[in-house]
PDB file of N, CA and C in Angstrom:
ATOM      1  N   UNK A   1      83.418 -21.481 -17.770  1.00  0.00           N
ATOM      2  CA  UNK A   1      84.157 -21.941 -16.611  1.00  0.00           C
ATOM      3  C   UNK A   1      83.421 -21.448 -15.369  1.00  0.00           C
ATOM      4  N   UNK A   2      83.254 -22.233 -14.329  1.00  0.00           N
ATOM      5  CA  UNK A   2      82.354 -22.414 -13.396  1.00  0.00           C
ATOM      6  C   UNK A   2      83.691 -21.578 -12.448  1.00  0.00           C
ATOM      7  N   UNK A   3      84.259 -22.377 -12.266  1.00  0.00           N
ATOM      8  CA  UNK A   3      85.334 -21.580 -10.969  1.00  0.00           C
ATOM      9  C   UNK A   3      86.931 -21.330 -11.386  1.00  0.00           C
ATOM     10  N   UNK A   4      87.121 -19.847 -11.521  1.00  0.00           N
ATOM     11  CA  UNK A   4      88.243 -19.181 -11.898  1.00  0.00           C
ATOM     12  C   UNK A   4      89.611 -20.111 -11.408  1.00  0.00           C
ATOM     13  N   UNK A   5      89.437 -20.777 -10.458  1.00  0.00           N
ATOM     14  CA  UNK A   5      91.061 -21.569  -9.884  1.00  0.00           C
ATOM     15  C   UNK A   5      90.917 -22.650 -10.821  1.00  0.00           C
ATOM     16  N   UNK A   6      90.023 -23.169 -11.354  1.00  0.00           N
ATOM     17  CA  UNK A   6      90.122 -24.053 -12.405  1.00  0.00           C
ATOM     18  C   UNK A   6      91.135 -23.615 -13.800  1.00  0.00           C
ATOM     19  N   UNK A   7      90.835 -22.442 -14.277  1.00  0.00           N
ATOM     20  CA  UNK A   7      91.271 -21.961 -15.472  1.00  0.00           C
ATOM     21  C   UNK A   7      92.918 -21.615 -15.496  1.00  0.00           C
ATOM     22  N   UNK A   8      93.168 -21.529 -16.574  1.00  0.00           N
ATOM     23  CA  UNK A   8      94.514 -21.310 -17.060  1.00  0.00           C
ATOM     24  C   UNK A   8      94.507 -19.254 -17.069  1.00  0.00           C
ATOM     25  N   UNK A   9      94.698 -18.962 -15.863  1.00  0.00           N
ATOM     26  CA  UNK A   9      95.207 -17.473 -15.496  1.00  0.00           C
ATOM     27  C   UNK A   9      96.868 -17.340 -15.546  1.00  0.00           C
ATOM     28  N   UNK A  10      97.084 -16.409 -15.966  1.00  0.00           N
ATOM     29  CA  UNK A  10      98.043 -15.423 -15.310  1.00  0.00           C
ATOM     30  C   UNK A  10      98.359 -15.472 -13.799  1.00  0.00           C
ATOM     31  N   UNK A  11      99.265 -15.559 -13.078  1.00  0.00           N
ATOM     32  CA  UNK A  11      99.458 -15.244 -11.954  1.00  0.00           C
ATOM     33  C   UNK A  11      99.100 -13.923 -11.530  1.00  0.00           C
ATOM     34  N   UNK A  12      99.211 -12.814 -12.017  1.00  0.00           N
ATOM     35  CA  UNK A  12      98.688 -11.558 -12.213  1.00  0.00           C
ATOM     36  C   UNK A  12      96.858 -11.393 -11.864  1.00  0.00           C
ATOM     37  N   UNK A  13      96.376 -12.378 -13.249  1.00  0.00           N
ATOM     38  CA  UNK A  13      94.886 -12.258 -13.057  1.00  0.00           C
ATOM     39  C   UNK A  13      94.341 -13.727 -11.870  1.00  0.00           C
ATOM     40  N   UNK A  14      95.171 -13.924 -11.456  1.00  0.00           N
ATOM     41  CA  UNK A  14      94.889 -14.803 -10.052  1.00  0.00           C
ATOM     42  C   UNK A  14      94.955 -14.049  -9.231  1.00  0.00           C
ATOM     43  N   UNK A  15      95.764 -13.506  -8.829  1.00  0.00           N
ATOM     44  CA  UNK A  15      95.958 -12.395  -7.463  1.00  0.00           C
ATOM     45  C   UNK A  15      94.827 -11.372  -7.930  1.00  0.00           C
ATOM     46  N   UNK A  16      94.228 -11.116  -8.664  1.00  0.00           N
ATOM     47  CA  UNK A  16      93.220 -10.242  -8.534  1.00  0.00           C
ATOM     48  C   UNK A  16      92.002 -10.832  -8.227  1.00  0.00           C
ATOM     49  N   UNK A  17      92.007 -11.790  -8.800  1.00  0.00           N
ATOM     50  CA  UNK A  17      90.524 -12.407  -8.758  1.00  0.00           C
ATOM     51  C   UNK A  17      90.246 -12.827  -7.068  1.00  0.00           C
ATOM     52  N   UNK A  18      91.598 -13.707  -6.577  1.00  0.00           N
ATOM     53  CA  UNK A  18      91.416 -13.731  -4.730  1.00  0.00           C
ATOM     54  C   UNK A  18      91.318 -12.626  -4.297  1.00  0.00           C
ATOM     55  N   UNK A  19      92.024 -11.378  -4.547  1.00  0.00           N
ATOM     56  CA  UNK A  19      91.590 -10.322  -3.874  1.00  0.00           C
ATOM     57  C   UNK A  19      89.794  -9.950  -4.527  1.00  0.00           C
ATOM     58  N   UNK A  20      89.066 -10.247  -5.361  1.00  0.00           N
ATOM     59  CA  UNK A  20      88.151  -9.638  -5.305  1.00  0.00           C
ATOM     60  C   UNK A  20      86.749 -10.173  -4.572  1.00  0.00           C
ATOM     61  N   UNK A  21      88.040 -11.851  -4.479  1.00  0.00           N
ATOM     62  CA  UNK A  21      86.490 -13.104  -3.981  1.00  0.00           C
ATOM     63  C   UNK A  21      86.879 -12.460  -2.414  1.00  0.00           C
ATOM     64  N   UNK A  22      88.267 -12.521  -1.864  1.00  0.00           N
ATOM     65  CA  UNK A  22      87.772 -12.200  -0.218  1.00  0.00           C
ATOM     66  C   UNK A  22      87.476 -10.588  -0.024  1.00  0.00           C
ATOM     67  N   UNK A  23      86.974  -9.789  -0.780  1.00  0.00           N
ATOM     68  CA  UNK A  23      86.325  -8.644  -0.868  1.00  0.00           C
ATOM     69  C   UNK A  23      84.739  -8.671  -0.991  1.00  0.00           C
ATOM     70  N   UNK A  24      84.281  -9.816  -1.339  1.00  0.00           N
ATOM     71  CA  UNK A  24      82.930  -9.721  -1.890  1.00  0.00           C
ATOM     72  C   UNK A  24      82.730 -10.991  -0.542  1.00  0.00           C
ATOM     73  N   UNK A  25      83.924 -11.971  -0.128  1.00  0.00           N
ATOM     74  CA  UNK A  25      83.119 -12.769   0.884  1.00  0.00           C
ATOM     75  C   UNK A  25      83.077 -12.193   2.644  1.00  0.00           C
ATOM     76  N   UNK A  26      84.457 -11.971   2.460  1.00  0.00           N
ATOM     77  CA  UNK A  26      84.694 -11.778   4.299  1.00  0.00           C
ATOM     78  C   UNK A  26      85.134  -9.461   3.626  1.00  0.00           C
ATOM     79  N   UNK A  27      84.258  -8.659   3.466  1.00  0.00           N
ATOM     80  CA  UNK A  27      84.881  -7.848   2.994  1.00  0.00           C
ATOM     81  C   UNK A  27      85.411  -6.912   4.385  1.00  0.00           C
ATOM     82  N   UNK A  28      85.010  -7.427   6.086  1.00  0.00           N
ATOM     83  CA  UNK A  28      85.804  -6.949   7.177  1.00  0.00           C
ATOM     84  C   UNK A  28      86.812  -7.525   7.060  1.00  0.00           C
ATOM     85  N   UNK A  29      87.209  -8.405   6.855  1.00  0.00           N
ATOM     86  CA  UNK A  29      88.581  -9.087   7.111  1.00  0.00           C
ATOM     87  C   UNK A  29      89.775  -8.318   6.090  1.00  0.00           C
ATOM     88  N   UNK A  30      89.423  -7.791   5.248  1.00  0.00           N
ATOM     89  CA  UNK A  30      90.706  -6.940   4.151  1.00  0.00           C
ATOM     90  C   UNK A  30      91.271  -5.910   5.075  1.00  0.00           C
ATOM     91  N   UNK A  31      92.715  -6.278   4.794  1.00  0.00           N
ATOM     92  CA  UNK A  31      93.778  -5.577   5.580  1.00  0.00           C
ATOM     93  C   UNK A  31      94.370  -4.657   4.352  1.00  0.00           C
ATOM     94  N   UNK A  32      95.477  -4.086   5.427  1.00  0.00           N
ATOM     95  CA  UNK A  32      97.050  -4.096   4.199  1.00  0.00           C
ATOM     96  C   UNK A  32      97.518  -4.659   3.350  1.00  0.00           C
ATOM     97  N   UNK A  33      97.332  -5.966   4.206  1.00  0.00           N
ATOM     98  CA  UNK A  33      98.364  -7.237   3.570  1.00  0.00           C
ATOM     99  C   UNK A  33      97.515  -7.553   2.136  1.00  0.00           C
ATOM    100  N   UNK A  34      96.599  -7.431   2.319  1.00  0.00           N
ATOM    101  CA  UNK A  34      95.923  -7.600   1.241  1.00  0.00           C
ATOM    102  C   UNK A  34      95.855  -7.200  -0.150  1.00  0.00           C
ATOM    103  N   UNK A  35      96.782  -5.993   0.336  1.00  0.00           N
ATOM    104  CA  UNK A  35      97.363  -5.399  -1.025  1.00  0.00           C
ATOM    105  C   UNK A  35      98.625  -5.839  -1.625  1.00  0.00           C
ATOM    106  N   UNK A  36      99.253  -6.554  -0.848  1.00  0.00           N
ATOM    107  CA  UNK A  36     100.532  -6.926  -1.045  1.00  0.00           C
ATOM    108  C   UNK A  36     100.820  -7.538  -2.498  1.00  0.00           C
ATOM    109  N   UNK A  37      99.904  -8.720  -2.641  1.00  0.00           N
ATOM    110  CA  UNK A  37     100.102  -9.532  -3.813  1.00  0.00           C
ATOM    111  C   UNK A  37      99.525  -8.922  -4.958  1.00  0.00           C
ATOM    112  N   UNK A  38      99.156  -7.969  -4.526  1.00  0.00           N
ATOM    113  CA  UNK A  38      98.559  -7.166  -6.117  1.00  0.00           C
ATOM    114  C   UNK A  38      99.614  -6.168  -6.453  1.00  0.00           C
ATOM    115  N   UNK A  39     100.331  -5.488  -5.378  1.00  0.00           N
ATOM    116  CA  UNK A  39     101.555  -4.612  -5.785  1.00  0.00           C
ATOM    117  C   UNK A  39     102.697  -5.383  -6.565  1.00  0.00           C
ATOM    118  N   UNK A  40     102.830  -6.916  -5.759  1.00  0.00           N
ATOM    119  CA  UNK A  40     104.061  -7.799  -6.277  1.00  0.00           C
ATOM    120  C   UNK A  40     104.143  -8.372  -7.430  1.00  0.00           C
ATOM    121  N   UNK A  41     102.850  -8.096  -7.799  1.00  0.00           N
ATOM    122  CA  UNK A  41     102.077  -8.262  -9.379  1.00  0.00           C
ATOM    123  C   UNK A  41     102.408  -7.450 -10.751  1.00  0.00           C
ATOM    124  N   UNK A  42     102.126  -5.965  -9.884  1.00  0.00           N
ATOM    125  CA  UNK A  42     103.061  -4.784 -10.909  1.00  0.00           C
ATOM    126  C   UNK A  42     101.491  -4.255 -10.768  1.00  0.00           C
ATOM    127  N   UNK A  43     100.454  -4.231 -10.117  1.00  0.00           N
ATOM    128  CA  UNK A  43      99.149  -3.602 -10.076  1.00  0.00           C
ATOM    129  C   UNK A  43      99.330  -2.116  -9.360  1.00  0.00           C
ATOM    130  N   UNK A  44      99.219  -0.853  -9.569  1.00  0.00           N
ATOM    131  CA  UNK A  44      99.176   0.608  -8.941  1.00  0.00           C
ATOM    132  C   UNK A  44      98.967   0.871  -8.212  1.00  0.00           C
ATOM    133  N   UNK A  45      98.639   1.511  -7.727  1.00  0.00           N
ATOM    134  CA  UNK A  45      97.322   1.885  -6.993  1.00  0.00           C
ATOM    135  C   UNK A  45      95.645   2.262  -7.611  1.00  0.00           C
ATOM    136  N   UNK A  46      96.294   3.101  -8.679  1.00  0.00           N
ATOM    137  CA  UNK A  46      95.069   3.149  -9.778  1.00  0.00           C
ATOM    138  C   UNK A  46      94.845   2.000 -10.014  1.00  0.00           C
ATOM    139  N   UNK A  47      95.053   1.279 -10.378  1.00  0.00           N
ATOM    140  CA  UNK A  47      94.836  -0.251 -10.646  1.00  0.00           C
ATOM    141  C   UNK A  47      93.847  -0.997  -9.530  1.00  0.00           C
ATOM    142  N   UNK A  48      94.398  -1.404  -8.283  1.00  0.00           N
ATOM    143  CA  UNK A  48      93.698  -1.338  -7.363  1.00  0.00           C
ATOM    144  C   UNK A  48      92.489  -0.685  -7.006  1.00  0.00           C
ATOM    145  N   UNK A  49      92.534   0.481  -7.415  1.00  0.00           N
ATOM    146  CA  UNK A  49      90.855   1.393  -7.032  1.00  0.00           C
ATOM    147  C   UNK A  49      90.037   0.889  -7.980  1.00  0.00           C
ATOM    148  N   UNK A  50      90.694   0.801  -8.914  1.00  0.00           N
ATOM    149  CA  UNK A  50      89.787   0.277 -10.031  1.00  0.00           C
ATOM    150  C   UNK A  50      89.234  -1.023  -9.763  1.00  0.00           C
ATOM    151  N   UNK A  51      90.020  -2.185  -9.688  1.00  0.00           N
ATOM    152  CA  UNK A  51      89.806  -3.505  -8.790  1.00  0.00           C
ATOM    153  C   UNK A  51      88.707  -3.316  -7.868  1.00  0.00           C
ATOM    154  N   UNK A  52      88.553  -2.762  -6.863  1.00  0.00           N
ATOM    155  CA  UNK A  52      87.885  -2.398  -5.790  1.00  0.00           C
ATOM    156  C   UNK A  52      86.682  -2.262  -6.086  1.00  0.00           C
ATOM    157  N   UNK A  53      86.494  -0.651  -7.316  1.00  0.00           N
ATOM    158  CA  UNK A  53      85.219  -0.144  -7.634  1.00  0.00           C
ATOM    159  C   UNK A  53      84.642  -1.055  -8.376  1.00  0.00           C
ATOM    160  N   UNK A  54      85.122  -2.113  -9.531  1.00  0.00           N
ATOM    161  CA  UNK A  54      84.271  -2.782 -10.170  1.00  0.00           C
ATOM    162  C   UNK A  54      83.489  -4.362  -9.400  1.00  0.00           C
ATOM    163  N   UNK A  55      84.536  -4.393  -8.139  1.00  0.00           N
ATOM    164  CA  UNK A  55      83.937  -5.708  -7.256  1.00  0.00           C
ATOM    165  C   UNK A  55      83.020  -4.723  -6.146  1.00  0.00           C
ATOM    166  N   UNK A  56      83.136  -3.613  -5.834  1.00  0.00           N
ATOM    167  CA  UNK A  56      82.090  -2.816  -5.059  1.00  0.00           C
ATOM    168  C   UNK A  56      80.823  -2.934  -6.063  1.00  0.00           C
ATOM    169  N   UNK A  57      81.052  -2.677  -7.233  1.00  0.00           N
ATOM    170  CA  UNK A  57      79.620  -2.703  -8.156  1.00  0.00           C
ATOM    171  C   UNK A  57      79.089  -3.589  -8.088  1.00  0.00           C
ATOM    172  N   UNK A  58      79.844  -4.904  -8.533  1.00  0.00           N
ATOM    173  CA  UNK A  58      78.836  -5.708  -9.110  1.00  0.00           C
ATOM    174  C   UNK A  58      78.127  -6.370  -7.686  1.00  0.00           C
ATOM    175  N   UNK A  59      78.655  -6.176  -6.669  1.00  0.00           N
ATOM    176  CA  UNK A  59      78.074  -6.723  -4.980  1.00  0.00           C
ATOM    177  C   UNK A  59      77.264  -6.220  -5.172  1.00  0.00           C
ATOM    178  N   UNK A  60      77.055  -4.778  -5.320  1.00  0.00           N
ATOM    179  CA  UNK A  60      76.062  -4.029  -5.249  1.00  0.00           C
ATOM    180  C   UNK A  60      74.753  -4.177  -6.139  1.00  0.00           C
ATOM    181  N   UNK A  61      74.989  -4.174  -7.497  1.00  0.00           N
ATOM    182  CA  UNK A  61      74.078  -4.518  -8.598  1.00  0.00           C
ATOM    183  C   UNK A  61      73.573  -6.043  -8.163  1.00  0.00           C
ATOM    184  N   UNK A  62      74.219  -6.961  -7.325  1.00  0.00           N
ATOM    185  CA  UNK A  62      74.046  -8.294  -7.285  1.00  0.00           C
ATOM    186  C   UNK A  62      72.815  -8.263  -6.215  1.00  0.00           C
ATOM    187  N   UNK A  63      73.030  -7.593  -5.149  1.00  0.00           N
ATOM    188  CA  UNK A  63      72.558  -7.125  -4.185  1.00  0.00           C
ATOM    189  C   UNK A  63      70.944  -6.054  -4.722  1.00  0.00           C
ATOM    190  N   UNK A  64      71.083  -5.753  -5.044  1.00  0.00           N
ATOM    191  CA  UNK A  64      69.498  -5.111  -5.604  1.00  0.00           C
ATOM    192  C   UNK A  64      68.747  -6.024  -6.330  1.00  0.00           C
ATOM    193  N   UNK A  65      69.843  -6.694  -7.404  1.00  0.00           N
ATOM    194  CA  UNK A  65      68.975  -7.657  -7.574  1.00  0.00           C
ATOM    195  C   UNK A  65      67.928  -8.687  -7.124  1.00  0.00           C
ATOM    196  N   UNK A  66      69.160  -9.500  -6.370  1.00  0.00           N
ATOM    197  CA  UNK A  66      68.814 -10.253  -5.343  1.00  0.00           C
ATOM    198  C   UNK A  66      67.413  -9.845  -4.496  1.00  0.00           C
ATOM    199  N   UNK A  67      67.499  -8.254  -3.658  1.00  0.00           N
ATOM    200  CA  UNK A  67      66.929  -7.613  -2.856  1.00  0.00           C
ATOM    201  C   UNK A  67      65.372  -7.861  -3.158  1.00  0.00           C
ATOM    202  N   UNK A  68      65.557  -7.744  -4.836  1.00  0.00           N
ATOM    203  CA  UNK A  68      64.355  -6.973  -5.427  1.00  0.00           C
ATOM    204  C   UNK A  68      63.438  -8.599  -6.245  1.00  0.00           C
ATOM    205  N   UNK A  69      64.497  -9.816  -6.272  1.00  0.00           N
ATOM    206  CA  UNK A  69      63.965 -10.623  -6.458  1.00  0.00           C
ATOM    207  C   UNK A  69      63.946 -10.832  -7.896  1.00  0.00           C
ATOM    208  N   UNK A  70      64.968 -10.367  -8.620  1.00  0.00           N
ATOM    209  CA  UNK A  70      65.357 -10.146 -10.092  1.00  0.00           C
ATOM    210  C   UNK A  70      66.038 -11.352 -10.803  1.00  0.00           C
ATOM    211  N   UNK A  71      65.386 -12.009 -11.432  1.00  0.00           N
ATOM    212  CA  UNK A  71      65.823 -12.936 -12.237  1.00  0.00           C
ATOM    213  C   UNK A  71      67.112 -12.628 -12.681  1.00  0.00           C
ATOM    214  N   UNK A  72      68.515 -12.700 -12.855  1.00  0.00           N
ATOM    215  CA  UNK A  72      69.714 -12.648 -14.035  1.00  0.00           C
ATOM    216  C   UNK A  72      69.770 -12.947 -15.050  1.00  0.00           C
ATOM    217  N   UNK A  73      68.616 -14.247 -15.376  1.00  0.00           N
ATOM    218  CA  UNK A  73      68.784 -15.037 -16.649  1.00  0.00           C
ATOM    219  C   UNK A  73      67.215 -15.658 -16.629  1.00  0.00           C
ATOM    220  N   UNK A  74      66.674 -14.746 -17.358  1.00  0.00           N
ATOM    221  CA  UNK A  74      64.908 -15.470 -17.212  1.00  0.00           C
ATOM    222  C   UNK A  74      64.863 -15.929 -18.838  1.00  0.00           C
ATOM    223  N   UNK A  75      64.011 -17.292 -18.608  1.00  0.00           N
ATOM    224  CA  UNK A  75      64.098 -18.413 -19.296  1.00  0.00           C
ATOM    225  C   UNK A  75      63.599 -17.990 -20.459  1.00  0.00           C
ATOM    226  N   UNK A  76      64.164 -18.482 -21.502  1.00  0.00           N
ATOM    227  CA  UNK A  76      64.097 -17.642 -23.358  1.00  0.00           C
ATOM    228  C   UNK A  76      62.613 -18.056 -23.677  1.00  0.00           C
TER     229      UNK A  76
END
């Protein structure tokens, strides 16, 4: 599956996944509010950090890649 709003989610694993795309697109624009739909979800706070740290990673790992000019998927 190419794009997550396509798929058959959870309402649960929807509200995470928007919170992680406008984290990785506009990541000044995250407020408060932004937490809202992940609390109304039944998500923690632990939950949330966790959310956070694994979309902080992979920006990051995506980002060196990228940087460094790293193939993801070089041809078999």
């Amino acid at each position: 599956m190419d794009d997550y709003r396509e798929a058959i989610l959870s309402s649960a694993d929807r509200a995470m996944l928007d919170y992680a795309v406008k984290l990785t697109e506009t990541p000044g624009a995250m407020g408060e509010g932004d937490l809202a739909p992940l609390r109304d979800h039944g998500f923690r706070d632990d939950a949330i950090l966790e959310i956070v740290q694994v979309t902080a990673l992979f920006n990051y790992y995506n980002r060196l890649a990228d940087g460094l000019g790293i193939d993801p998927e070089p041809a078999p």
